[in-house]
N, C-alpha and C. Protein backbone atom coordinates (compact mmCIF):
# COMPACT_ATOMS: atom_id res chain seq x y z
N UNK A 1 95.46 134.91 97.93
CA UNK A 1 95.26 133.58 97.38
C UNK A 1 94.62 133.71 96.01
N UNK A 2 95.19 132.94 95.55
CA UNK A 2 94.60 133.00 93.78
C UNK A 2 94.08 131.70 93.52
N UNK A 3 92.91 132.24 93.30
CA UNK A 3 91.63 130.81 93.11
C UNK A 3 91.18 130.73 91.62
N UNK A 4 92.06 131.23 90.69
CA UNK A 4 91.65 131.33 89.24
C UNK A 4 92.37 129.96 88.68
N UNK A 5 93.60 129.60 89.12
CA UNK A 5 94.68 129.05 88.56
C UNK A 5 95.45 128.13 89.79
N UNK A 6 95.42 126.98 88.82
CA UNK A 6 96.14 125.95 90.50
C UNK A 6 97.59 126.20 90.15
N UNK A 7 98.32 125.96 91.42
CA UNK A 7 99.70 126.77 91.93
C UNK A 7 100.71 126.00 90.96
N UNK A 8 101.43 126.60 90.34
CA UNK A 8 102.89 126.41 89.12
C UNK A 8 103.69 125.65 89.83
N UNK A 9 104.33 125.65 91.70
CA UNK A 9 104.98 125.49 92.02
C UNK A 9 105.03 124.99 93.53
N UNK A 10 105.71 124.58 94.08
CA UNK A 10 105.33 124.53 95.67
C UNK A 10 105.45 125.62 96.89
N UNK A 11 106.24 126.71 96.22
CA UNK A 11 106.28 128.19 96.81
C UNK A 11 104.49 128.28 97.01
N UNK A 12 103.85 128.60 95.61
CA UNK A 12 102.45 128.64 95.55
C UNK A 12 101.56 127.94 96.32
N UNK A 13 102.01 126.45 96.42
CA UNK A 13 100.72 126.02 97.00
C UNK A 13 101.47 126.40 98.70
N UNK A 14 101.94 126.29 99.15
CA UNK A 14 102.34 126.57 100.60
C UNK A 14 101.61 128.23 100.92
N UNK A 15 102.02 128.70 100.10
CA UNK A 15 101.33 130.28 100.03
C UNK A 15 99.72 130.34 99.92
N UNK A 16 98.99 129.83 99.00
CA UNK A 16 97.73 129.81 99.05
C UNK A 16 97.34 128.57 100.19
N UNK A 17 97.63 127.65 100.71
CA UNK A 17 97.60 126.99 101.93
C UNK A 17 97.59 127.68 103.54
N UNK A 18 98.43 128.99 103.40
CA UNK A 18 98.60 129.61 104.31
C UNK A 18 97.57 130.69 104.19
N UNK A 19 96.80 131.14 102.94
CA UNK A 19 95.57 131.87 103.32
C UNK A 19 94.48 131.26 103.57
N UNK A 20 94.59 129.98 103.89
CA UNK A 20 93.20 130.00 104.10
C UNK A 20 92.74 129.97 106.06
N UNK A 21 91.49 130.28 106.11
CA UNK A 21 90.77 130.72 107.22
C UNK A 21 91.28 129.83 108.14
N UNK A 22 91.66 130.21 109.53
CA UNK A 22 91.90 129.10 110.52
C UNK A 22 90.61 128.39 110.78
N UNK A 23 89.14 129.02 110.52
CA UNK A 23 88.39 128.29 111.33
C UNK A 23 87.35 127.40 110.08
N UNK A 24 88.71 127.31 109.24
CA UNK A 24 88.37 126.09 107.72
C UNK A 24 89.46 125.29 108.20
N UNK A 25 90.31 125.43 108.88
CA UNK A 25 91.26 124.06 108.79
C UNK A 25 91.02 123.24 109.61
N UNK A 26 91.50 121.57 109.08
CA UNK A 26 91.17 120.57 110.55
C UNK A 26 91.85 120.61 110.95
N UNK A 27 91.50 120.52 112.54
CA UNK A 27 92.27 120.49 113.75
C UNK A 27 92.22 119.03 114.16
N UNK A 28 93.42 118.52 114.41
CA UNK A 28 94.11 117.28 114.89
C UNK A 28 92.78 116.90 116.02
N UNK A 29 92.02 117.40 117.14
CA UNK A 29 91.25 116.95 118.01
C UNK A 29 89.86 116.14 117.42
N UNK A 30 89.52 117.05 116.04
CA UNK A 30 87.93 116.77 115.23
C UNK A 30 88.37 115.86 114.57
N UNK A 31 89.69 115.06 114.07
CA UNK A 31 90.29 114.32 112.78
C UNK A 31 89.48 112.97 113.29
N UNK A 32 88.70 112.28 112.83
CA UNK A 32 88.20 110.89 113.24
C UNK A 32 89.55 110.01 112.72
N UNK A 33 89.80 109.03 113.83
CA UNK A 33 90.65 108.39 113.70
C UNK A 33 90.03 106.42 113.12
N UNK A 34 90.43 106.15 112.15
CA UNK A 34 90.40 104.83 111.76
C UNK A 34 90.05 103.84 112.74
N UNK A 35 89.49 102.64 113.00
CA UNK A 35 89.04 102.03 113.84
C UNK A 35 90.39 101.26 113.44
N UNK A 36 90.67 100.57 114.76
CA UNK A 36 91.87 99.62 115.12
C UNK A 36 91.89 98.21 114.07
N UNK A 37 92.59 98.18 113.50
CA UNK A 37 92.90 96.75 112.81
C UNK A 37 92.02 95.28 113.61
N UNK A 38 91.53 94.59 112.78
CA UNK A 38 91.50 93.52 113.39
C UNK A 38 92.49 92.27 113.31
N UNK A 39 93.09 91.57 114.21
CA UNK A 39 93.73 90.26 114.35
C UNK A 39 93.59 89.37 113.33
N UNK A 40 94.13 89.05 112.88
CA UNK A 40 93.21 87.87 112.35
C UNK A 40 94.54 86.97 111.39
N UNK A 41 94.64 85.04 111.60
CA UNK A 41 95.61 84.22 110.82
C UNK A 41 95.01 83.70 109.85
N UNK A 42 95.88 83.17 109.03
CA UNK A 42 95.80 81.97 107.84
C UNK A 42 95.15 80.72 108.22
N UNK A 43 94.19 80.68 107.82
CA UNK A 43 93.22 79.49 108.18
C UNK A 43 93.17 78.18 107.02
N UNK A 44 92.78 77.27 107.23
CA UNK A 44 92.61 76.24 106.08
C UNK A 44 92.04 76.48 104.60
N UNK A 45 90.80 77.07 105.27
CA UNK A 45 89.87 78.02 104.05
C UNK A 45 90.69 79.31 103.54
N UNK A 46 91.79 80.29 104.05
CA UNK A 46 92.10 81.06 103.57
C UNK A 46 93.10 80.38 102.68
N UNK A 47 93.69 79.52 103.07
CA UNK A 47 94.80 78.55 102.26
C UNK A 47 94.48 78.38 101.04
N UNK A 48 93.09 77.67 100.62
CA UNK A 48 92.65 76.77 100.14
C UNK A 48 92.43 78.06 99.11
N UNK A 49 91.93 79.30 99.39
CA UNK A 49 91.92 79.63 98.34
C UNK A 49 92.89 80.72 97.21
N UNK A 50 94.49 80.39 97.92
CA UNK A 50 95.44 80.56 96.71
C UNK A 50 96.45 79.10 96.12
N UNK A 51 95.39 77.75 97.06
CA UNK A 51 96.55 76.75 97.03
C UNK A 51 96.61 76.92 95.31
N UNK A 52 97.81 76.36 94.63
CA UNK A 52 97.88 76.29 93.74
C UNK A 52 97.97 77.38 91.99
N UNK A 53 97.91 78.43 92.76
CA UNK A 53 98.28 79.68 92.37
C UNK A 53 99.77 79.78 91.14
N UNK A 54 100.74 79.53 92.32
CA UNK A 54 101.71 79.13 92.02
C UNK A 54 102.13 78.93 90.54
N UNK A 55 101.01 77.63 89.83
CA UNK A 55 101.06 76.84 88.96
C UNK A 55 101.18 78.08 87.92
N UNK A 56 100.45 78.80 87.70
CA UNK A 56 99.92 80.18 86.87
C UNK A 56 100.91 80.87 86.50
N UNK A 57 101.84 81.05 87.40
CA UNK A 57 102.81 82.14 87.24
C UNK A 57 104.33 82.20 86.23
């Protein structure tokens, strides 16, 4: 792996990707996963604040 110079090409980076240490890479089990979306509709107040937008454009 050559750590002087970032890779010319994608041969390179796949190659210096593949030296590095297994017990530096993340593993899919440690990856924290994003908390779930919340629900949520168009309300009067959310309305209200592009009514008229429109006009601008």
């Amino acid at each position: 792996m050559e750590t002087t110079t970032e890779p010319e090409n994608l041969a390179e980076l796949i190659n210096d990707c593949a030296d590095i240490p297994a017990d530096l890479r993340v593993r899919p089990a440690t990856t924290p996963r994003p908390p779930a979306p919340r629900d949520w509709t168009v309300n009067e107040k959310c309305h209200a604040q592009v009514a008229g937008l429109e006009d601008y454009a």
